[in-house]
Each structure stands twice: as structure tokens, then as C-alpha cells.
Protein backbone atom coordinates (compact mmCIF):
# COMPACT_ATOMS: atom_id res chain seq x y z
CA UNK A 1 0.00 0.00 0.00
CA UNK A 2 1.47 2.94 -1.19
CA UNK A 3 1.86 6.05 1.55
CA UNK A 4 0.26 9.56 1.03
CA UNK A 5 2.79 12.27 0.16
CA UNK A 6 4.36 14.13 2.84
CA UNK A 7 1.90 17.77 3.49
CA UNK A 8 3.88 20.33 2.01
CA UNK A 9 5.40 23.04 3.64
CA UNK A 10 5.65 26.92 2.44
CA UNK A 11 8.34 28.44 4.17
CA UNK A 12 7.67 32.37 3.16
CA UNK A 13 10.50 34.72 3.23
CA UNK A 14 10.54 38.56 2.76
CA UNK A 15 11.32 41.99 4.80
CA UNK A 16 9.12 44.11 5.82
CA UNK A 17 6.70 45.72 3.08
CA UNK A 18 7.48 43.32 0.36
CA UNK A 19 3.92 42.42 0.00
CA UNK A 20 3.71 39.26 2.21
CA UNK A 21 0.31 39.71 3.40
CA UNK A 22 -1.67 41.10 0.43
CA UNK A 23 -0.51 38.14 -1.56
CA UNK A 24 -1.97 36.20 0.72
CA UNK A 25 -4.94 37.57 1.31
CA UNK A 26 -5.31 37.45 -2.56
CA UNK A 27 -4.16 34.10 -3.04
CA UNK A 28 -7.50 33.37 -0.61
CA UNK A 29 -9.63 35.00 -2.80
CA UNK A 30 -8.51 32.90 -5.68
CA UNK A 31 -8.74 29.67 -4.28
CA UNK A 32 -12.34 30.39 -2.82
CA UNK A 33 -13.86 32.63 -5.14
CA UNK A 34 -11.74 32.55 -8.70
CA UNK A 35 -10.23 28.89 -9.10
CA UNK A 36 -6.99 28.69 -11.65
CA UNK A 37 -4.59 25.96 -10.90
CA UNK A 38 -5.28 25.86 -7.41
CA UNK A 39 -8.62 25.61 -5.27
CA UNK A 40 -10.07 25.20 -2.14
CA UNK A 41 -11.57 21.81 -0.89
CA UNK A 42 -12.08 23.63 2.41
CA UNK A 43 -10.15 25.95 4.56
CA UNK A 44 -8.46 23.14 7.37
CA UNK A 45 -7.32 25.68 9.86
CA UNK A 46 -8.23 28.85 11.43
CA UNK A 47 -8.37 31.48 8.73
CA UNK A 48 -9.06 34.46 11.47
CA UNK A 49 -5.36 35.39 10.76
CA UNK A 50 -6.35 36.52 7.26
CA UNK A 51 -9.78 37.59 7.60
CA UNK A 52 -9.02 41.48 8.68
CA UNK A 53 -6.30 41.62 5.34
CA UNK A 54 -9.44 40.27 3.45
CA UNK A 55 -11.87 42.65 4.65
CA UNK A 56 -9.94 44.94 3.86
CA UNK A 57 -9.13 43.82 0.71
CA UNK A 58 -12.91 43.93 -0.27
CA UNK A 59 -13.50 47.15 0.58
CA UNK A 60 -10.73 48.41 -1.44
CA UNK A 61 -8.55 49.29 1.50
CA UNK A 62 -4.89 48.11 1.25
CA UNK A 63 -4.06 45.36 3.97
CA UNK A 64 -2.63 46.86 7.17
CA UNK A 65 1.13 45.82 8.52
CA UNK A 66 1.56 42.65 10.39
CA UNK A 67 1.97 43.48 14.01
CA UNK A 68 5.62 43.10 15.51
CA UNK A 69 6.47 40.13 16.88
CA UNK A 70 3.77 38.42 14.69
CA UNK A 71 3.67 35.07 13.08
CA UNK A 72 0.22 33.09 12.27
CA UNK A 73 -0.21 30.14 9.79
CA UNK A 74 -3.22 28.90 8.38
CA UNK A 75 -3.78 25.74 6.29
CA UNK A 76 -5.20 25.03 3.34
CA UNK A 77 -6.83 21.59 2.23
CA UNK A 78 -6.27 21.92 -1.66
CA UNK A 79 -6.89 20.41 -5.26
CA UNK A 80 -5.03 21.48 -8.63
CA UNK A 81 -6.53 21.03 -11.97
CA UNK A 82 -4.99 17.52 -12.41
CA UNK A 83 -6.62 16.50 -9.31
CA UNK A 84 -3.81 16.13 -7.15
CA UNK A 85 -4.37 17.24 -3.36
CA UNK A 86 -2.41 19.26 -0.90
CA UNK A 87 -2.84 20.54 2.24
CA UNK A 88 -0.79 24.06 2.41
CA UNK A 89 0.29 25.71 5.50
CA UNK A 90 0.78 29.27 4.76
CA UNK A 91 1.80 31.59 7.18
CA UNK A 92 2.39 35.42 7.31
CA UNK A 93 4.30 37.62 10.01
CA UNK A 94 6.51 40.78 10.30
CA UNK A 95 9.18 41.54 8.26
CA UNK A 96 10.91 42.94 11.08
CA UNK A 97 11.59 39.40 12.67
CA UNK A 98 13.88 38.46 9.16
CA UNK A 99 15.91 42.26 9.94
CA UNK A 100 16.37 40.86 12.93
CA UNK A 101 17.62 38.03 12.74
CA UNK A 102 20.00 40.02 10.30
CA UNK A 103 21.29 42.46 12.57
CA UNK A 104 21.60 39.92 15.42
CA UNK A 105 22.84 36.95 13.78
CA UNK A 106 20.85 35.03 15.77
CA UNK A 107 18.33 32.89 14.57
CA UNK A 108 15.26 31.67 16.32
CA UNK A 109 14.89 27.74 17.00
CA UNK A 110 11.20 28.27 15.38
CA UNK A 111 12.40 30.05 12.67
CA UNK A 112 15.00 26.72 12.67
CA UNK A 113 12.58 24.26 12.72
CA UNK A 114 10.97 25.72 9.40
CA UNK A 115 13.56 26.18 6.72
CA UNK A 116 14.75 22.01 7.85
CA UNK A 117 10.92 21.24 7.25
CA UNK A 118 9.96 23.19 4.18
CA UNK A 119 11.21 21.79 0.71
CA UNK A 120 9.06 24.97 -0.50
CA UNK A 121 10.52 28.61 -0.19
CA UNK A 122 8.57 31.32 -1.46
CA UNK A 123 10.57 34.78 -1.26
CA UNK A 124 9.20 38.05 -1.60
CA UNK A 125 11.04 41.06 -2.67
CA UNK A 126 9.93 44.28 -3.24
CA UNK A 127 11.71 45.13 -6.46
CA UNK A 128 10.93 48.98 -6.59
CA UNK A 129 13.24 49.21 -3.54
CA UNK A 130 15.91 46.51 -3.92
CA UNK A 131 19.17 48.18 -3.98
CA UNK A 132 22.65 46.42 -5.67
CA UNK A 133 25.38 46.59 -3.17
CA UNK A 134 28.77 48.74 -4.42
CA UNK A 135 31.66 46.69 -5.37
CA UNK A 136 35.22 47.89 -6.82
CA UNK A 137 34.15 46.08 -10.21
CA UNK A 138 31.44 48.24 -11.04
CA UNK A 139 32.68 51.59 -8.94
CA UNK A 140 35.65 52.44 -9.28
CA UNK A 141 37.76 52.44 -5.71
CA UNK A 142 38.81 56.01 -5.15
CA UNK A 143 42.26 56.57 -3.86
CA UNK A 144 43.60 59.09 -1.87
CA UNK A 145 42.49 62.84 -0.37
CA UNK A 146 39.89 64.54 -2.03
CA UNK A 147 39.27 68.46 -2.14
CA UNK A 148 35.36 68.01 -1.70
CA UNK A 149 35.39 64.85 0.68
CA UNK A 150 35.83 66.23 4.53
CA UNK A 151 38.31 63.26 6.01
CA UNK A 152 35.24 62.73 8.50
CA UNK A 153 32.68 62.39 6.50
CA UNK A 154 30.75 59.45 6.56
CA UNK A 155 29.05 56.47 4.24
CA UNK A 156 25.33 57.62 3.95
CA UNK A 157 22.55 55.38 5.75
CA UNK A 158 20.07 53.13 3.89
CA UNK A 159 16.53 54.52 4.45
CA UNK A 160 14.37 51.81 6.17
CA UNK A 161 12.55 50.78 3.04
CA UNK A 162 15.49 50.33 1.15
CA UNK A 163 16.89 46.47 1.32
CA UNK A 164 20.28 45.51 -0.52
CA UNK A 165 20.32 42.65 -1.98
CA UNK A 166 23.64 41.59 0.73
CA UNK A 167 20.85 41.57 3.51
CA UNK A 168 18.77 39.17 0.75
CA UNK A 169 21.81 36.94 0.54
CA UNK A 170 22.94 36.86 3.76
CA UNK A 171 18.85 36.13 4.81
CA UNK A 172 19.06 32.58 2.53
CA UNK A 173 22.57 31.42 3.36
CA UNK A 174 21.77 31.88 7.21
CA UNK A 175 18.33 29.42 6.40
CA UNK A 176 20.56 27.39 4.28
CA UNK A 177 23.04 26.74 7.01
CA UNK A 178 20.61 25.59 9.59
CA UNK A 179 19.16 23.36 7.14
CA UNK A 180 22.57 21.61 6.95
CA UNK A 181 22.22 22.68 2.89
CA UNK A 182 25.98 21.86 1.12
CA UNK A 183 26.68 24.62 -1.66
CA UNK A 184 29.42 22.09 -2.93
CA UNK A 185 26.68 21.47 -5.71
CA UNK A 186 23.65 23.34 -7.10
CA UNK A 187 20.52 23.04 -4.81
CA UNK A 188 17.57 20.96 -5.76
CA UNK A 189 16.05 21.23 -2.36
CA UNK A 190 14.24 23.58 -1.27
CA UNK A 191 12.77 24.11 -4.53
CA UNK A 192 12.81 28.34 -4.59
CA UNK A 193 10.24 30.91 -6.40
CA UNK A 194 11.12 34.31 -6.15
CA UNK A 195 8.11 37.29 -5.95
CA UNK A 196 9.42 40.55 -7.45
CA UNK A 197 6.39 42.51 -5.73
CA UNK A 198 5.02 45.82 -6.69
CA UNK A 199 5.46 44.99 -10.42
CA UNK A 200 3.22 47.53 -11.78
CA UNK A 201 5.12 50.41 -9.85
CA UNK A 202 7.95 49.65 -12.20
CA UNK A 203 8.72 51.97 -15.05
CA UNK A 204 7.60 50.38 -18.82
CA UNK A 205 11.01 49.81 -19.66
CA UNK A 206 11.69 47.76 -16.83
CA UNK A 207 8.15 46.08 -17.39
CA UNK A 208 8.92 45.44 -20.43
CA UNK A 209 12.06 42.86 -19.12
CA UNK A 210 11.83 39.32 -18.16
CA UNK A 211 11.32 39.26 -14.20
CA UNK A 212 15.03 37.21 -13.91
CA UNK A 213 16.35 39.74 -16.13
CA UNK A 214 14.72 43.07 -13.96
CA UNK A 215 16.43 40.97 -11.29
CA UNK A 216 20.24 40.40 -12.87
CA UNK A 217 19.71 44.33 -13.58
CA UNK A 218 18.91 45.96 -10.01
CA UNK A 219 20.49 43.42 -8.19
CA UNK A 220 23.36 41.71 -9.86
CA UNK A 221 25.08 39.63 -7.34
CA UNK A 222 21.78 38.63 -5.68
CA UNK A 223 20.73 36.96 -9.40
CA UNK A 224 24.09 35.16 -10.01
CA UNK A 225 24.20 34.09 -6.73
CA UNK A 226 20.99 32.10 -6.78
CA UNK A 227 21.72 31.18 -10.58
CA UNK A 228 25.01 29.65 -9.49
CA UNK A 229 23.55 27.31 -6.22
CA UNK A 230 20.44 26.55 -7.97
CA UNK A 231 19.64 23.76 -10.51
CA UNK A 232 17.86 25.88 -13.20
CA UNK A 233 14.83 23.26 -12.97
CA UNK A 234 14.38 24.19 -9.00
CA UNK A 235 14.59 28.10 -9.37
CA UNK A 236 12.08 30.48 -10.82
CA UNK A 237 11.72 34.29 -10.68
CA UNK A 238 8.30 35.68 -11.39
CA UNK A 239 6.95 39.42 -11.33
CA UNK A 240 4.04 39.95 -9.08
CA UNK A 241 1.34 42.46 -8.43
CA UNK A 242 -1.28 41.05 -6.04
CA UNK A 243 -3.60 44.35 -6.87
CA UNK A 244 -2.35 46.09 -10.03
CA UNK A 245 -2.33 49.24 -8.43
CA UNK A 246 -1.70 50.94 -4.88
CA UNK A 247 -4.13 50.66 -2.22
CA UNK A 248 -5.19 53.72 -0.34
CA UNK A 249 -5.11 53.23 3.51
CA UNK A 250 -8.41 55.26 4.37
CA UNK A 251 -10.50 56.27 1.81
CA UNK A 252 -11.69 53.07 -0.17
CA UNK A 253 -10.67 52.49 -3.89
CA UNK A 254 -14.71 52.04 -5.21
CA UNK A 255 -14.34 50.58 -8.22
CA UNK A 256 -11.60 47.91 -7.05
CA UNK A 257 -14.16 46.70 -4.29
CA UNK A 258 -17.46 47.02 -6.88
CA UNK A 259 -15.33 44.63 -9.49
CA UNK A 260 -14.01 42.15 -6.22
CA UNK A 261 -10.03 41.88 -5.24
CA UNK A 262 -10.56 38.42 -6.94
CA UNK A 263 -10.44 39.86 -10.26
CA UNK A 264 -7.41 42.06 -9.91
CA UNK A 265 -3.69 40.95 -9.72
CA UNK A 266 -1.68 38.91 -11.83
CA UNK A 267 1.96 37.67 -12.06
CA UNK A 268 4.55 37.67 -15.20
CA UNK A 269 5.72 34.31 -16.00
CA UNK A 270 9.32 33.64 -17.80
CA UNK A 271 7.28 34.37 -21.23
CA UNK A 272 6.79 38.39 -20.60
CA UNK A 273 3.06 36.88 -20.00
CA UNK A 274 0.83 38.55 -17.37
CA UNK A 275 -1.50 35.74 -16.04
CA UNK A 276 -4.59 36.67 -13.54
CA UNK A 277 -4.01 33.10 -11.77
CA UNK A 278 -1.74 34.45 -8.41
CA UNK A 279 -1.43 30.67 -7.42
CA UNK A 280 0.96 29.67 -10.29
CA UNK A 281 3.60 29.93 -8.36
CA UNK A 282 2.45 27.76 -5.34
CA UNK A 283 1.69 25.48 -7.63
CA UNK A 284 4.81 25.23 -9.15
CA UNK A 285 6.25 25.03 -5.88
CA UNK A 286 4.33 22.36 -4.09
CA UNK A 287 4.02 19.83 -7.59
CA UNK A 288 7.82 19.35 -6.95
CA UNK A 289 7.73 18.66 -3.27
């Protein structure tokens, strides 16, 4: 008698603001209300932890911030259009807990306990904002006094929305290491999908790119790193905008709740191809798990 597959895990990864929770609040709205390659059976676990991004959602409010110190999962009993099942655990929490663990080095046995468990990583990354880190091949190292350089002056700081794509790398090789993960050859576990969120903030000319390209563009060393410890067959890099269009925080966007959040958002496959169906990339991700 054969055994049931293993239920897959999602391990989600992403700073703060990179579109976490409105992804998943849309994702719900596909499975439930607009099937594409993934849909609900039933909701198996408490969905309370998604219900106020929903509301929200709905009324054509953007969702608010996950609360510091925040982490709540919800499952979802699943079917895909082959008729394979799943049962998903998808959880959202604060950015702040990944910057963090980044500026403490120190990472939480919970937080342990999920990237050894989930052969699914789904990271988030809010394009718009991504920043490539300076390097002496691509600026030149200056050498020596300058005139209009004071000899005290110092490097400027990062504003808080802005994440370099060092903090990205540094973020996956600390989950790597815990997962005992050897580098010595190219990954093909955990299977990885990278979100570039905020897609349609981009400028046409960057729309106009393939999302791995946008990605080898603003952030260089971030794309050859995962190109290089990756099997090409266990990474993909997809564009995503879970709304199409910014969300006020007070004063509801009519139209986008008259229509229903179900019918807005879409992601852009390796093709250039915007698709309406947000749960492509689960899918991908949990058919190989």
C-alpha cells in the first residue's frame, strides 16, 4: 500500500513591506472565489489570521502591517486542476523578525525548525526598492584625499525601506546553514520561487524585461548568486502584483471593491506573459515537493 505524500510546507520569506500579506490575502480569494490551478476543498485551519487583510481587501482598503512580533499560519486543504491534493500551510508575520535576525545573527529555534521542514521557499522582494550593493568592479575604488570629501565624513545610511540585496543573501545562506544545505553542488532542495512585488510600480522599460532579467539588472550579485547554487529546474523568478495598483489606507478604492479583489492581480511568467491566476507559483512550488 502505497503512503500519502508528505503535506507540504511553504516556508515564506521577505522583509518588511514586500507584499507578504496582500498576496496572501489574494491568493485566498482565488482559491475560494476565482479557481486557476489551485482551489479550495475547504479551509483546514483557522483562517481568522487573514480575515481582517481580506476585509480589507474587499473594501478596497490596502491590507494593514503585520503586528511586531507576529507570526500566524493557516492551512489550506487543496486540489489542482490535475486533481492532485495538498494541504498548504501558509503563514504570514513581520518583516521585522527576518531584519532581525539580520542584525543579530541570531536565529530563532522556530524560525530553525521551518527552513529544515519546508522543501518549499517562497521569497518576496519588493523590487521597486531593492538596492545592488557597491563593489570595486562596477565603482571604481577612489584613492587618496579629495578636495570636496571632509576626512570625516561618513558612508550615507540606507533609508528603512530600502533592502540591498547583501541583507537578501545573507537572509538565505543563514536558512541554508541551519538546514545543513551543502553549496558544494547546485541546490535541488528547497525548490525556490522568487516574488518581485510591486510589479506595476515599475517603469515600462523595466516592465517590459523578463522578471530574472529586472532581477540580474537591479540586483546583480543577488541573481548570479541564486543562478550559481540553484539547478535551473528548482529556481524560478516571477513578477508579481497582487492588486495592479496601490491601495489607499483610508478612503476606499470604489471601483476595485465594486469589481471584487478576486479579479485584480496577476503575475509575469518567464514568457513576458501577465497571467490573472496568483497561485501559479504555489503550484509550481508544491508539484515538486
Amino acid at each position: 500500500m502505497s503512503m500519502p505524500p508528505p503535506t507540504p510546507w511553504l516556508l515564506v520569506l521577505g522583509g518588511p513591506d514586500s507584499g507578504k500579506s496582500t498576496f496572501r490575502g489574494q491568493v485566498f480569494q482565488r482559491f475560494e472565489h476565482r479557481p486557476g490551478a489551485l482551489k479550495l476543498l475547504k479551509s483546514v485551519g483557522d483562517i481568522a489570521a487573514i480575515e481582517q487583510d481580506v476585509n480589507r481587501l474587499t473594501r478596497g482598503l490596502q491590507p494593514m502591517h503585520t503586528s511586531s512580533n507576529t507570526y500566524v499560519s493557516t492551512d489550506f486543504a487543496l486540489v489542482d486542476d490535475t486533481g492532485l491534493k495538498y494541504d498548504l500551510s501558509f503563514a504570514d508575520f513581520d518583516g521585522e523578525q527576518l531584519r532581525q535576525m539580520s542584525n543579530t545573527n541570531v536565529l530563532p529555534a522556530l524560525w530553525a525548525g521551518r527552513a529544515q521542514r519546508a522543501d518549499a521557499w517562497l521569497l518576496f522582494l519588493r523590487i521597486d526598492s531593492i538596492r545592488s550593493v557597491k563593489g570595486f568592479m562596477t565603482h571604481p575604488v577612489l584613492i587618496g584625499p579629495r578636495a570636496d570629501v571632509k576626512a570625516d565624513a561618513t558612508l550615507p545610511t540606507p533609508s528603512t525601506g530600502t533592502v540591498t540585496e547583501g541583507h537578501a543573501i545573507e537572509m538565505i545562506q543563514r536558512f541554508l546553514f541551519v538546514r545543513g544545505a551543502s553549496l558544494r553542488n547546485r541546490l535541488h532542495s528547497p525548490r525556490l520561487a522568487v516574488l518581485l512585488s510591486c510589479w506595476d510600480e515599475l517603469a515600462n522599460t523595466e516592465k517590459s524585461l523578463l522578471p530574472m532579467d529586472l532581477l540580474v539588472q537591479r540586483a546583480p550579485m543577488l541573481a548570479r548568486y541564486l543562478e550559481a547554487n540553484w539547478e535551473s529546474d528548482e529556481l524560478r523568478v516571477w513578477g508579481l502584483s497582487s492588486t495592479e495598483q496601490p491601495l489607499p489606507a483610508e478612503v476606499p478604492n470604489k471601483e476595485f471593491a465594486r469589481k471584487g479583489p478576486e479579479n485584480f492581480g496577476y503575475v509575469v511568467t518567464g514568457a513576458k506573459q501577465e497571467d490573472r491566476d496568483l497561485t501559479l507559483p504555489i503550484t509550481w512550488l508544491l508539484r515538486r515537493c
